[in-house]
Protein backbone atom coordinates (compact mmCIF):
# COMPACT_ATOMS: atom_id res chain seq x y z
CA UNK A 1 0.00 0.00 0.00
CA UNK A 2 1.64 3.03 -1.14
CA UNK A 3 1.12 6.22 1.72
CA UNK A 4 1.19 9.62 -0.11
CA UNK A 5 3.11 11.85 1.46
CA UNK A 6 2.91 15.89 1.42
CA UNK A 7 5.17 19.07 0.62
CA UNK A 8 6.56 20.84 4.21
CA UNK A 9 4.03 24.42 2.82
CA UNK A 10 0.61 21.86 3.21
CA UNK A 11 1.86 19.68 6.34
CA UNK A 12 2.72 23.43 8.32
CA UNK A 13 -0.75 24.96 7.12
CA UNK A 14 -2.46 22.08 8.83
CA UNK A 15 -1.16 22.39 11.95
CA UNK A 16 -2.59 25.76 12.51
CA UNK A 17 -5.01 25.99 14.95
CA UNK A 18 -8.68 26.42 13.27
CA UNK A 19 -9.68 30.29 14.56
CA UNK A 20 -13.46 29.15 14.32
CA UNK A 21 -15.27 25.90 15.96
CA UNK A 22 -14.54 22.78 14.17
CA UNK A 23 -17.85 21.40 11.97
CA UNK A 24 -17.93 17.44 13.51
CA UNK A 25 -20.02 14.47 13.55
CA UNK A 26 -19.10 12.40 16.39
CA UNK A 27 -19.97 8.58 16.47
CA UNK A 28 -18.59 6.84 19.85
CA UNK A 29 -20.19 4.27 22.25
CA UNK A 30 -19.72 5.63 25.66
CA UNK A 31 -21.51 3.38 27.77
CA UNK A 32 -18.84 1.10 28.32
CA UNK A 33 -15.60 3.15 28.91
CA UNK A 34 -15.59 5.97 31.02
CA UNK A 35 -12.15 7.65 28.89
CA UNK A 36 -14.20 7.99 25.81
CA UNK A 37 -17.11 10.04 28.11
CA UNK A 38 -14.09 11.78 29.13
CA UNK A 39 -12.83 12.64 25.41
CA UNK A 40 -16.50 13.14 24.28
CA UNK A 41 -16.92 15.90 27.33
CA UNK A 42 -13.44 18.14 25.93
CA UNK A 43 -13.79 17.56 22.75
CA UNK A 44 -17.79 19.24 23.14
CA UNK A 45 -16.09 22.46 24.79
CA UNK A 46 -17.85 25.45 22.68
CA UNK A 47 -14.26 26.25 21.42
CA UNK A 48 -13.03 23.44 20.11
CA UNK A 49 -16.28 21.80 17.68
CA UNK A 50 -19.76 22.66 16.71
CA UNK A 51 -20.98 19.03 16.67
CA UNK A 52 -23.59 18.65 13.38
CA UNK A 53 -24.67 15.01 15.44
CA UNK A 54 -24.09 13.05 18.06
CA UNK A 55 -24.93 9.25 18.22
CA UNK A 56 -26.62 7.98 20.89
């Protein structure tokens, strides 16, 4: 499997931190684990992602 790779100028814009709230759809089981409740919980902070939906 061949992995493409990408120029320095596209691998420096991406790590750029977004100056709006991230557009997600977040699919996750968190009944079971209590560190994916944990992720799910920062990763809904108002500044970091907008969800679009959010499995049950």
């Amino acid at each position: 499997m061949h992995t493409p790779t990408l120029d320095t100028k596209t691998l420096l814009e991406r790590l750029i931190l977004p100056v709006a709230p991230i557009r997600k759809v977040l699919d996750t089981d968190t009944f079971n684990e209590i560190d994916e409740q944990f992720a799910l919980s920062y990763a809904l902070q108002p500044t970091l992602v907008h969800p679009n939906y959010v499995t049950p």
